[in-house]
C-alpha atoms as a PDB file:
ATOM      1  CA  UNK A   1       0.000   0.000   0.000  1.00  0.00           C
ATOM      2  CA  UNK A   2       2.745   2.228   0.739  1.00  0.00           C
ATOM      3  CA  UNK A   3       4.779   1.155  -2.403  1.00  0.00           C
ATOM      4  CA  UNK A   4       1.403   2.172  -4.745  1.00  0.00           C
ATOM      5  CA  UNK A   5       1.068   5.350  -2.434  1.00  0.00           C
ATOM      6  CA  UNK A   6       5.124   6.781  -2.998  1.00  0.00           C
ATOM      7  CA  UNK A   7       4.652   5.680  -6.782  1.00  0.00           C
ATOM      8  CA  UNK A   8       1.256   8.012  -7.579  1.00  0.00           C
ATOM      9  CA  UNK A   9       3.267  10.669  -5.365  1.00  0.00           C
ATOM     10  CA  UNK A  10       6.388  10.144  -7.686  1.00  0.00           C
ATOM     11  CA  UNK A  11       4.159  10.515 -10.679  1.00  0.00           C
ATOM     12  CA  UNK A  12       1.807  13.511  -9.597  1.00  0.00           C
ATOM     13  CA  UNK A  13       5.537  15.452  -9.174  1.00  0.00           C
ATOM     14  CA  UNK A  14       6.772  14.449 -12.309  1.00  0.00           C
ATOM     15  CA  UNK A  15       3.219  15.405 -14.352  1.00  0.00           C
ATOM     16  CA  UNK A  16       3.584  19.010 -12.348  1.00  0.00           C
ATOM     17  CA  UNK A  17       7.317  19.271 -13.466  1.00  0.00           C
ATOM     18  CA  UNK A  18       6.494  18.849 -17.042  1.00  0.00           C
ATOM     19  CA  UNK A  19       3.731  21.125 -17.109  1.00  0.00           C
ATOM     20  CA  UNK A  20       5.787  23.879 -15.062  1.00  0.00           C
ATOM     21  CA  UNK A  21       8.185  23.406 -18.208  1.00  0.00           C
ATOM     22  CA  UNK A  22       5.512  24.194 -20.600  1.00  0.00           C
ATOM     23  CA  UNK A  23       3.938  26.602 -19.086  1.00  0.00           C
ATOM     24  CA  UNK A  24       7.133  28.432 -18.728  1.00  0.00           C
ATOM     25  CA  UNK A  25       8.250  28.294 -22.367  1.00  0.00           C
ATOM     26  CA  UNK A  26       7.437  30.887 -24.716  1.00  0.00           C
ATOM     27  CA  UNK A  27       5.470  30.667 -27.863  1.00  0.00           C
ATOM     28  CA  UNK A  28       7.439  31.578 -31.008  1.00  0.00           C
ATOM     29  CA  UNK A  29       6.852  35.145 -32.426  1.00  0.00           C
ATOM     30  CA  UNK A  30       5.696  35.993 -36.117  1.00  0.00           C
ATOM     31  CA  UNK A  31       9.196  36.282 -37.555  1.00  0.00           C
ATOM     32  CA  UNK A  32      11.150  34.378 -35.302  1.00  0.00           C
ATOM     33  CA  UNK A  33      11.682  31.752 -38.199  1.00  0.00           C
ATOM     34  CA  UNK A  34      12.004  34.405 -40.904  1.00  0.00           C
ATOM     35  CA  UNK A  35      15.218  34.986 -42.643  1.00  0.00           C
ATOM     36  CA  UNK A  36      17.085  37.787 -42.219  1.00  0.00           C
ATOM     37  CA  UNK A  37      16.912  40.203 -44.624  1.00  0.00           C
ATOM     38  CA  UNK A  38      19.512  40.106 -47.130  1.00  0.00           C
ATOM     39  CA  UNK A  39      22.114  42.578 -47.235  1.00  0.00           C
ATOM     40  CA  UNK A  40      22.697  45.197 -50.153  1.00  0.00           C
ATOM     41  CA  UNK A  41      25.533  44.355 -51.741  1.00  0.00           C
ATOM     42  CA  UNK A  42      24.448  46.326 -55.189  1.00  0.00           C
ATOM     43  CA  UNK A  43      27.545  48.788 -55.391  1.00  0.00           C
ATOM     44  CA  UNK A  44      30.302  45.920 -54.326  1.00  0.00           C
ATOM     45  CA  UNK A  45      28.487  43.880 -56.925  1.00  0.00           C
ATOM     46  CA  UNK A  46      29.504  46.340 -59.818  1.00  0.00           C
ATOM     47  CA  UNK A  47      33.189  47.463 -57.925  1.00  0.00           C
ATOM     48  CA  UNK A  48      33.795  43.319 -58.479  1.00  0.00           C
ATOM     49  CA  UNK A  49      33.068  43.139 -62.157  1.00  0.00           C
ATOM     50  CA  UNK A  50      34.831  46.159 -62.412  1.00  0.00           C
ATOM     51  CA  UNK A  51      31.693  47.823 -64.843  1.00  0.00           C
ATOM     52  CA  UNK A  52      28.134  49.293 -64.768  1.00  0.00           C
ATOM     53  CA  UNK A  53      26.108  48.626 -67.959  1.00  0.00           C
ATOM     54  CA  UNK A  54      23.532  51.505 -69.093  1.00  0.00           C
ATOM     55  CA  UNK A  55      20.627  50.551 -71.075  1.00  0.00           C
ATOM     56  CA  UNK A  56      19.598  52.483 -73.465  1.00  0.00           C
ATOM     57  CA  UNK A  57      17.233  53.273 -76.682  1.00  0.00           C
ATOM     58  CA  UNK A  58      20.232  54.713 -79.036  1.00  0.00           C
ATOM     59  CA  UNK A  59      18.327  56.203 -81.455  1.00  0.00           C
ATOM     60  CA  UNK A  60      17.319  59.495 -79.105  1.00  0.00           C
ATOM     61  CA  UNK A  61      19.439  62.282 -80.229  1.00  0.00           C
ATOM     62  CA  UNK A  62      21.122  64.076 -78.140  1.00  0.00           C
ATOM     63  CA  UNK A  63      20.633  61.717 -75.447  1.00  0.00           C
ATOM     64  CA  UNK A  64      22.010  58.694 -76.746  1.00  0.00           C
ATOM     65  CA  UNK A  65      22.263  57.880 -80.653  1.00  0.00           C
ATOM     66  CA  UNK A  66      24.431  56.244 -82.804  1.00  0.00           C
ATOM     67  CA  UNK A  67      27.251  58.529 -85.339  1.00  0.00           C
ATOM     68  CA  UNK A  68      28.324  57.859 -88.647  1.00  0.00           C
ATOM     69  CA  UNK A  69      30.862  55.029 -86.982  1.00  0.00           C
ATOM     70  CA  UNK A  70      28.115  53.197 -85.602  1.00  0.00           C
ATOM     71  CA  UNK A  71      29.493  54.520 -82.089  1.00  0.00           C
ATOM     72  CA  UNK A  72      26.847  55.643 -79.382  1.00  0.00           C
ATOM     73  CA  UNK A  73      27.202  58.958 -78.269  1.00  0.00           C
ATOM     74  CA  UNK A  74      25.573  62.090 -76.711  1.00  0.00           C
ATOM     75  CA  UNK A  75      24.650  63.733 -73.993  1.00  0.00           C
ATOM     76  CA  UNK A  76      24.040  60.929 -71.032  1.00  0.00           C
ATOM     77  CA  UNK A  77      26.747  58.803 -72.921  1.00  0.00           C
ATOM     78  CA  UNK A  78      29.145  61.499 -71.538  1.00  0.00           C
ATOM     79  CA  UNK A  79      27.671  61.401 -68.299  1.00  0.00           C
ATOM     80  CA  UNK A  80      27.503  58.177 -67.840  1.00  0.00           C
ATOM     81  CA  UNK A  81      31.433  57.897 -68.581  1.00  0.00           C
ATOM     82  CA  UNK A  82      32.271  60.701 -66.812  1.00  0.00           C
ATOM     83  CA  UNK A  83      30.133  58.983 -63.569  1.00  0.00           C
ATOM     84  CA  UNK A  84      32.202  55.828 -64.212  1.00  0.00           C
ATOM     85  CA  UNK A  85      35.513  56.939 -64.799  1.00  0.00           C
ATOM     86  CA  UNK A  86      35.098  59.075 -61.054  1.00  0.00           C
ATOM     87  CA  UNK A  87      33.418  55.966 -59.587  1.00  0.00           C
ATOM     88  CA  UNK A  88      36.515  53.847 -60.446  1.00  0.00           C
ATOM     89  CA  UNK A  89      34.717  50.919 -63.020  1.00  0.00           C
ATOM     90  CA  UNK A  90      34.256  50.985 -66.439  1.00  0.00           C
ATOM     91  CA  UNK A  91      30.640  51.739 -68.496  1.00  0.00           C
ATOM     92  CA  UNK A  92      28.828  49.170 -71.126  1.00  0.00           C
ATOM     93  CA  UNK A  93      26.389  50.851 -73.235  1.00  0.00           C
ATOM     94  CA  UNK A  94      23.577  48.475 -74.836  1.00  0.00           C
ATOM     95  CA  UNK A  95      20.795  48.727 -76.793  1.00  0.00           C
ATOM     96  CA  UNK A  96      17.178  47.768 -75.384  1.00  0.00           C
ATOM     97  CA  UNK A  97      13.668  47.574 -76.079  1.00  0.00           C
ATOM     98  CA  UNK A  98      12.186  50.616 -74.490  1.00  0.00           C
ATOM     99  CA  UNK A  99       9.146  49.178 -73.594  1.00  0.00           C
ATOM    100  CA  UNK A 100      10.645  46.278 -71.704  1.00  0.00           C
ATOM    101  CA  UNK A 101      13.493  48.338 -70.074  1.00  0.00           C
ATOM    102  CA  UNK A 102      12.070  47.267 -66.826  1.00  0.00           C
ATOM    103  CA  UNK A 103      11.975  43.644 -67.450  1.00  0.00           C
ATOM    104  CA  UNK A 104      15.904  44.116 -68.781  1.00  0.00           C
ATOM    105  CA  UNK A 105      16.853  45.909 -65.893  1.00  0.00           C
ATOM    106  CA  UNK A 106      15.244  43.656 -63.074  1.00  0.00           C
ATOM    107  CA  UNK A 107      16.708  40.175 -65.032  1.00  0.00           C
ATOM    108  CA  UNK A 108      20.534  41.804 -64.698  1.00  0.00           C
ATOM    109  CA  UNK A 109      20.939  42.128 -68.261  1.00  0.00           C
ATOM    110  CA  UNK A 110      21.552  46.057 -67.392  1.00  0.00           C
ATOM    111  CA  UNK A 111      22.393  47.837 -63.857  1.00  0.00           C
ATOM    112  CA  UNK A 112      20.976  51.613 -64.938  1.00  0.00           C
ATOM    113  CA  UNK A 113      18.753  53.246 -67.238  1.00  0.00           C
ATOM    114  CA  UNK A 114      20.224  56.136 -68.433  1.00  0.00           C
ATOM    115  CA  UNK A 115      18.557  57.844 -71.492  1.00  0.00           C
ATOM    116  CA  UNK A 116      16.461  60.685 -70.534  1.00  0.00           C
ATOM    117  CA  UNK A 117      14.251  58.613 -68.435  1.00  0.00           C
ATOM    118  CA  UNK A 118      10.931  60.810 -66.926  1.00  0.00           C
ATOM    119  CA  UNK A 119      10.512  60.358 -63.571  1.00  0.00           C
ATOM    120  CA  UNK A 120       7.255  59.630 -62.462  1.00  0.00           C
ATOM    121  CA  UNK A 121       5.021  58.053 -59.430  1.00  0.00           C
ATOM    122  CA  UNK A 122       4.083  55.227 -61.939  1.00  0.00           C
ATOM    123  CA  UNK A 123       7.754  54.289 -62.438  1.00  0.00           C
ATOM    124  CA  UNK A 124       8.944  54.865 -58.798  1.00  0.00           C
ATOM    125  CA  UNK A 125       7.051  51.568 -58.143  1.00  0.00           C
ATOM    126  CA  UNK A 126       8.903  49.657 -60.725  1.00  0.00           C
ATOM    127  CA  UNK A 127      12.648  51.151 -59.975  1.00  0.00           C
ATOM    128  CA  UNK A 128      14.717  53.554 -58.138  1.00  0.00           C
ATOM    129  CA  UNK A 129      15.880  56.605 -59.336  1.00  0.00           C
ATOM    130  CA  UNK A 130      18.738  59.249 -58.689  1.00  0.00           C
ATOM    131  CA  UNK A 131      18.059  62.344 -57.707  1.00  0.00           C
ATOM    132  CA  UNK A 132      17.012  64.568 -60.789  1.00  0.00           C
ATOM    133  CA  UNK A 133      19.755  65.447 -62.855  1.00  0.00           C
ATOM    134  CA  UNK A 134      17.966  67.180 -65.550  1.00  0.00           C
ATOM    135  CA  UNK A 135      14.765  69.687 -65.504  1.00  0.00           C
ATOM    136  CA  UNK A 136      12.884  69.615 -68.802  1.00  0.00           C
ATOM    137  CA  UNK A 137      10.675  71.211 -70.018  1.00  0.00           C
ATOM    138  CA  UNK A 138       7.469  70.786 -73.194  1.00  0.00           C
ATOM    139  CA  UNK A 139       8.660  73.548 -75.547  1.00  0.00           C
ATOM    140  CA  UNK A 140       7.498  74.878 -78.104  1.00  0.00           C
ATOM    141  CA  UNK A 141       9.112  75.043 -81.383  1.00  0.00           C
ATOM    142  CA  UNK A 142       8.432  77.724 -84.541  1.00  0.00           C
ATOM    143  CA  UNK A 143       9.746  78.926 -87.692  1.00  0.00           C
ATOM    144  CA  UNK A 144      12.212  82.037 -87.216  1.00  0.00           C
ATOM    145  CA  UNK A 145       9.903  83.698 -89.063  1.00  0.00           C
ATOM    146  CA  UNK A 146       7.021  82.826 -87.831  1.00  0.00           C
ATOM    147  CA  UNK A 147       4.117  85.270 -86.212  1.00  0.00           C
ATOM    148  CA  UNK A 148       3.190  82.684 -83.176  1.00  0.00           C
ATOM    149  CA  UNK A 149       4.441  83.912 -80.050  1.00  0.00           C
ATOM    150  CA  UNK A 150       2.265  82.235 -77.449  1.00  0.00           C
ATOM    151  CA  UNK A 151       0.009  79.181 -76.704  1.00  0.00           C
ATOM    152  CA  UNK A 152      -3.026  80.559 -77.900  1.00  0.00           C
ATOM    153  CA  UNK A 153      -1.467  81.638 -81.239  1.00  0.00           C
ATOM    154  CA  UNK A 154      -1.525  77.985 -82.165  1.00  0.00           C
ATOM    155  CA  UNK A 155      -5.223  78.030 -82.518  1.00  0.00           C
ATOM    156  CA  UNK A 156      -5.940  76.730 -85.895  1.00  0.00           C
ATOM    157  CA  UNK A 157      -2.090  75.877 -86.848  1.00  0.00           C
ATOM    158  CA  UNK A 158      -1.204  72.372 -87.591  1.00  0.00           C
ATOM    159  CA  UNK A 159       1.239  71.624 -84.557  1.00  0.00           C
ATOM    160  CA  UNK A 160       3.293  68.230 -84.551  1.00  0.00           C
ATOM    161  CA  UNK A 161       4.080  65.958 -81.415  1.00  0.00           C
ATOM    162  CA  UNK A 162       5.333  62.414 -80.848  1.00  0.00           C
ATOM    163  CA  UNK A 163       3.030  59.931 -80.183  1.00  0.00           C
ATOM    164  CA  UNK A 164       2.893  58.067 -76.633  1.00  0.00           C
ATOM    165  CA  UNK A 165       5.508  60.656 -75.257  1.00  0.00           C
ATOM    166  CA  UNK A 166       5.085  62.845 -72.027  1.00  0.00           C
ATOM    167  CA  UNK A 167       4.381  65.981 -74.606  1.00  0.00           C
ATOM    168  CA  UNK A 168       1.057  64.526 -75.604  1.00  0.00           C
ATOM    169  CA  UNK A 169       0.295  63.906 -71.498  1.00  0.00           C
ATOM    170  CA  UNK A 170       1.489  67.566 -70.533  1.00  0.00           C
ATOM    171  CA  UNK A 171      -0.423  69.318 -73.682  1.00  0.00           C
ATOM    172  CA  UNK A 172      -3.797  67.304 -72.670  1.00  0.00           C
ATOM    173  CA  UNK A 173      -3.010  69.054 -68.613  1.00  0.00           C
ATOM    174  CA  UNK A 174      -3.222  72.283 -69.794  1.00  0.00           C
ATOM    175  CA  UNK A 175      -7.206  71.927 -70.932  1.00  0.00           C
ATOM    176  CA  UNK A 176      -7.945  74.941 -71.874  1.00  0.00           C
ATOM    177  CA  UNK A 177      -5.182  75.610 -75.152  1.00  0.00           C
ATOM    178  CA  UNK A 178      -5.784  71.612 -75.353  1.00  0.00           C
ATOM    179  CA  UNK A 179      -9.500  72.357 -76.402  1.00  0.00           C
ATOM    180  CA  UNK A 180      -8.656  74.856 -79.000  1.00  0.00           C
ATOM    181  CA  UNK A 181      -5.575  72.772 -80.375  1.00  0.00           C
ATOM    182  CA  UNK A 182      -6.824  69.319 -80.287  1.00  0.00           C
ATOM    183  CA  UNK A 183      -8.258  68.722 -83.715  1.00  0.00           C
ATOM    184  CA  UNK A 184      -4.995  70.362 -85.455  1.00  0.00           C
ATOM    185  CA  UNK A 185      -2.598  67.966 -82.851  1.00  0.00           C
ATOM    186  CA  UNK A 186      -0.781  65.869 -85.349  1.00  0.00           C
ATOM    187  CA  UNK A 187       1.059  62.396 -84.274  1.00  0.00           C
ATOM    188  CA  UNK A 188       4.378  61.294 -85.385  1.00  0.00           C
ATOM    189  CA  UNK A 189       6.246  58.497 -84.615  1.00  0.00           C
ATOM    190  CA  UNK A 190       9.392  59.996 -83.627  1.00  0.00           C
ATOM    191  CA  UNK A 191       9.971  63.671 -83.091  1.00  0.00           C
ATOM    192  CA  UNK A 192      12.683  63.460 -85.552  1.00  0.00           C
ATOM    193  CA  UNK A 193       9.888  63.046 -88.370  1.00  0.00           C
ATOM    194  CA  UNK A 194       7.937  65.937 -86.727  1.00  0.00           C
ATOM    195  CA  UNK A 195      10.797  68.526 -86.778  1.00  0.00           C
ATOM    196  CA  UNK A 196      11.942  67.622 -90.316  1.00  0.00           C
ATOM    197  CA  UNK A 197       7.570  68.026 -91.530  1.00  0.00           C
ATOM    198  CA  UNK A 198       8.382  71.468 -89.562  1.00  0.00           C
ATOM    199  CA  UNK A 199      11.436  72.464 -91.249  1.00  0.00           C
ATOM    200  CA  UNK A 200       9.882  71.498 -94.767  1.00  0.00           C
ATOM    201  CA  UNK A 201       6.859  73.561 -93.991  1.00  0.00           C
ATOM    202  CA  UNK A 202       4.284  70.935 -93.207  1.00  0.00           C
ATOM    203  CA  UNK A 203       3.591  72.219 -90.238  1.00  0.00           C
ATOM    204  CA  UNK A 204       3.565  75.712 -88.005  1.00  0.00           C
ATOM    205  CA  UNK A 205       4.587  74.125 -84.418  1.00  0.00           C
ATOM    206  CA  UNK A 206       5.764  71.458 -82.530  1.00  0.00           C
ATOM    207  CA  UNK A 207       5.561  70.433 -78.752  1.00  0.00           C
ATOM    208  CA  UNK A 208       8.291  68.678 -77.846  1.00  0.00           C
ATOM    209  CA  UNK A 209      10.773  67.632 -74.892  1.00  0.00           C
ATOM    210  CA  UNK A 210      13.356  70.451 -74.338  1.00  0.00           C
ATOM    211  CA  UNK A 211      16.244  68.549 -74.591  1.00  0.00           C
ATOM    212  CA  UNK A 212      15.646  67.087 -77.810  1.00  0.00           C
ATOM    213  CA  UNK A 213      14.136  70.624 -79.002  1.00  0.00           C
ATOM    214  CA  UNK A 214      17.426  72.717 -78.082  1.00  0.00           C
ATOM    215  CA  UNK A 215      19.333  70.211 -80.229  1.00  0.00           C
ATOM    216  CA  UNK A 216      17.898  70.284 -83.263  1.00  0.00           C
ATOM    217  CA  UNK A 217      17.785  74.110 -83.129  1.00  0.00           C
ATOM    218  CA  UNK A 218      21.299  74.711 -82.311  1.00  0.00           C
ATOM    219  CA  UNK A 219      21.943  71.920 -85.415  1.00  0.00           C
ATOM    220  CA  UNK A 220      20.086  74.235 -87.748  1.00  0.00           C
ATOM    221  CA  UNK A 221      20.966  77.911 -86.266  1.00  0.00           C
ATOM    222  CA  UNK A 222      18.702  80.907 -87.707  1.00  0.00           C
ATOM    223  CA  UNK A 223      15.565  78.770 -88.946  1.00  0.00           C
ATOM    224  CA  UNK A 224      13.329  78.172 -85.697  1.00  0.00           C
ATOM    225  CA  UNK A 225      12.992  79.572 -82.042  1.00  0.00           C
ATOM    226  CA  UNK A 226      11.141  78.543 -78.999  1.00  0.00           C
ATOM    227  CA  UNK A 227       8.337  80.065 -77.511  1.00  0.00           C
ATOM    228  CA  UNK A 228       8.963  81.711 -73.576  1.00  0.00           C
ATOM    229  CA  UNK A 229       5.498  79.665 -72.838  1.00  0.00           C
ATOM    230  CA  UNK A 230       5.287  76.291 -72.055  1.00  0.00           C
ATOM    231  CA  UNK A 231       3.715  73.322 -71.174  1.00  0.00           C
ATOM    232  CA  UNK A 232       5.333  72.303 -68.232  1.00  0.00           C
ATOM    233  CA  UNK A 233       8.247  70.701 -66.360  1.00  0.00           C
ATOM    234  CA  UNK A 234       9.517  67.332 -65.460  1.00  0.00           C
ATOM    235  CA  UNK A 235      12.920  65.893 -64.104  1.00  0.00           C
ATOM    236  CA  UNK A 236      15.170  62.903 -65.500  1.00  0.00           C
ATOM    237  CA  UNK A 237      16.743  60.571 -63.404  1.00  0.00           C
ATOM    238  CA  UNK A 238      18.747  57.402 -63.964  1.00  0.00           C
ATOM    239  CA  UNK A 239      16.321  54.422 -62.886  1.00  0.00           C
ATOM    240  CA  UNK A 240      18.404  51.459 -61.336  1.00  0.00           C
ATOM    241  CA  UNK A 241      16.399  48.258 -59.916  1.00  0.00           C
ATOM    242  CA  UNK A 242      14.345  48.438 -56.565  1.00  0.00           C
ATOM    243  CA  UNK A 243      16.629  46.833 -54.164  1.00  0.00           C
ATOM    244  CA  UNK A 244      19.846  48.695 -55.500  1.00  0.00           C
ATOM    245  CA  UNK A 245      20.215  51.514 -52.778  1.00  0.00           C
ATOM    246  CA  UNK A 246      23.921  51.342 -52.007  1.00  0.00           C
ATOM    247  CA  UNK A 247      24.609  51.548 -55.777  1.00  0.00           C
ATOM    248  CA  UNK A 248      22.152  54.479 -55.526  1.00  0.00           C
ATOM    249  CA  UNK A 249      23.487  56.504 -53.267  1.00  0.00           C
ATOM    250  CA  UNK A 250      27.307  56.238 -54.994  1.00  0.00           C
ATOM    251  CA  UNK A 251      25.562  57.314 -57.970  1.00  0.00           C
ATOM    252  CA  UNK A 252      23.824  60.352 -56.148  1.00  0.00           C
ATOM    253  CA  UNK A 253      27.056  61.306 -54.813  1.00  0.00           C
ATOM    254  CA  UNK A 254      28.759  61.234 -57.668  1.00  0.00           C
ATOM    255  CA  UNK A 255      25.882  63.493 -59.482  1.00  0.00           C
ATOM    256  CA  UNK A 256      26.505  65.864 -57.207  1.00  0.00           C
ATOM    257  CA  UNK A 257      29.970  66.111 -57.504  1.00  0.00           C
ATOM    258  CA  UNK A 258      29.702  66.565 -61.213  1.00  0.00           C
ATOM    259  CA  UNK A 259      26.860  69.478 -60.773  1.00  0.00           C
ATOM    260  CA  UNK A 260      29.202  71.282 -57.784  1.00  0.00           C
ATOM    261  CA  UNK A 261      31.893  71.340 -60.043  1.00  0.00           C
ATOM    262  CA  UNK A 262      30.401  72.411 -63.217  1.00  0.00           C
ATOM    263  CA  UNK A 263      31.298  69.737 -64.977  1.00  0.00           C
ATOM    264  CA  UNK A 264      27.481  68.638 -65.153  1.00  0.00           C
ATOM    265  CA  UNK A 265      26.530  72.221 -66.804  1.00  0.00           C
ATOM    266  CA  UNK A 266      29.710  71.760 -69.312  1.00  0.00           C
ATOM    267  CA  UNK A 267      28.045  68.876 -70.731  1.00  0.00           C
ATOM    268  CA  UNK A 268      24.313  70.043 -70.964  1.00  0.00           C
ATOM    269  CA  UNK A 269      25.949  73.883 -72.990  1.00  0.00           C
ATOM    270  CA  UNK A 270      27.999  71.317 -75.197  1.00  0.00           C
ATOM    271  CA  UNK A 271      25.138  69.074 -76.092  1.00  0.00           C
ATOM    272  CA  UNK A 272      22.412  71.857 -76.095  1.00  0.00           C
ATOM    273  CA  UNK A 273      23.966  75.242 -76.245  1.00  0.00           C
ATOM    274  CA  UNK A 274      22.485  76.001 -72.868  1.00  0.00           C
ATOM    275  CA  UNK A 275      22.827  74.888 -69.049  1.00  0.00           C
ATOM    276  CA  UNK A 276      19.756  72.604 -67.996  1.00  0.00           C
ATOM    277  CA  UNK A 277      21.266  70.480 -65.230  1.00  0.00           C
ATOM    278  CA  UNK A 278      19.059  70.599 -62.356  1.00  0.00           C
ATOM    279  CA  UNK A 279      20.924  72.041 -59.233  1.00  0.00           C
END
């Protein structure tokens, strides 16, 4: 009797123990298994292959076209090297579809996107960008000759402007010389064709991104000028992919270097015969 009464004893203290064990252990917190995040490694990745490769569409003069050699130039070409060269690595330029240049720069195929890139709050969820290195503006372009001198002198002209660009999204904004133009607002695939229908008289006007508008006017000096009104602003930045912030911020620093020193503005009067770096 007393051997059955020590052995229930023995067990009631060991049930207690191993409850007093559970009840003392914690449960696991929401995370506790999770991985840690991993560590941004995007600017060592490009110091060890010793290059960055831009992406590009190289048929936008002056951003980034092809010369008589079949060599890419212009002016974020020069940037770009002159980024590199002061970041210590090399620079690849290569050609892309620029409608997947978000698919080629989150596969690795390029590390930047450097080619007059808008930024926008539509793109900011796809990439990063640097801060803006260039403020544009929708100018508008006219004969030397010719009598326009403001937005609502394009009533009844025939006005040129690239299709699926920015200039079409920034004319529509302003509604009210939108309303008067619309039916005269003629398409062309590239602004190239537009300027050249200008030039040979077939039309009166065209709206069109500053940078590639201040080239083609200092390339043909004397036969157009550009109207003091506008239709607005927007910045360029270089897009890189969404986890790439260390590789970001060299590039910001470097940016600003180039800006502080002038070197920045150099480029943009070389390129466009005036300063349009964004300070």
């Amino acid at each position: 009797m007393l051997k059955r009464k020590l052995a229930l004893i023995l067990l009631l203290c060991f049930s207690l123990s191993i409850l007093a064990v559970g009840c003392g252990s914690k449960a696991p917190k929401d995370g506790d298994n999770q991985p840690a995040p991993k560590a941004d490694t995007s600017w060592q990745d490009i110091k060890d292959k010793g290059e960055f490769v831009v992406g590009l569409d190289d048929a936008f003069p002056p951003m980034g076209f092809r010369d008589k050699n079949n060599e890419i130039i212009g002016f974020d070409i020069e940037l770009a090297k002159e980024a590199a060269k002061r970041m210590g690595v090399d620079v690849k330029f290569q050609a892309i579809s620029w409608d997947a240049k978000t698919d080629e720069l989150d596969s690795g195929n390029i590390d930047v996107i450097w080619n007059g890139l808008t930024i926008t709050e539509e793109r900011k969820n796809e990439m990063l960008f640097t801060d803006p290195y260039i403020k544009d503006y929708q100018i508008i372009i006219v004969p030397a000759n010719s009598p326009i001198k403001t937005k609502a002198d394009l009533a009844g002209k025939k006005i040129g402007i690239q299709a699926a660009s920015s200039a079409i999204e920034a004319v529509e904004a302003d509604k009210e010389t939108f309303d008067v133009i619309k039916d005269n607002l003629l398409q062309f695939d590239t602004n190239d064709m537009a300027l050249r229908d200008l030039r040979g008289g077939g039309l009166q006007a065209v709206i069109v991104d500053e940078v590639v508008g201040l080239y083609y006017v200092q390339n043909h000096p004397n036969e157009f000028k550009v109207l003091n009104e506008n239709f607005g602003m927007e910045y360029f930045g270089v897009g890189l992919r969404k986890g790439d912030k260390a590789f970001q911020a060299e590039l910001n620093k470097t940016l600003a270097a180039m800006k502080n020193d002038g070197t920045a503005s150099r480029i943009s009067e070389k390129w466009l015969g005036k300063d349009i770096i964004n300070k």
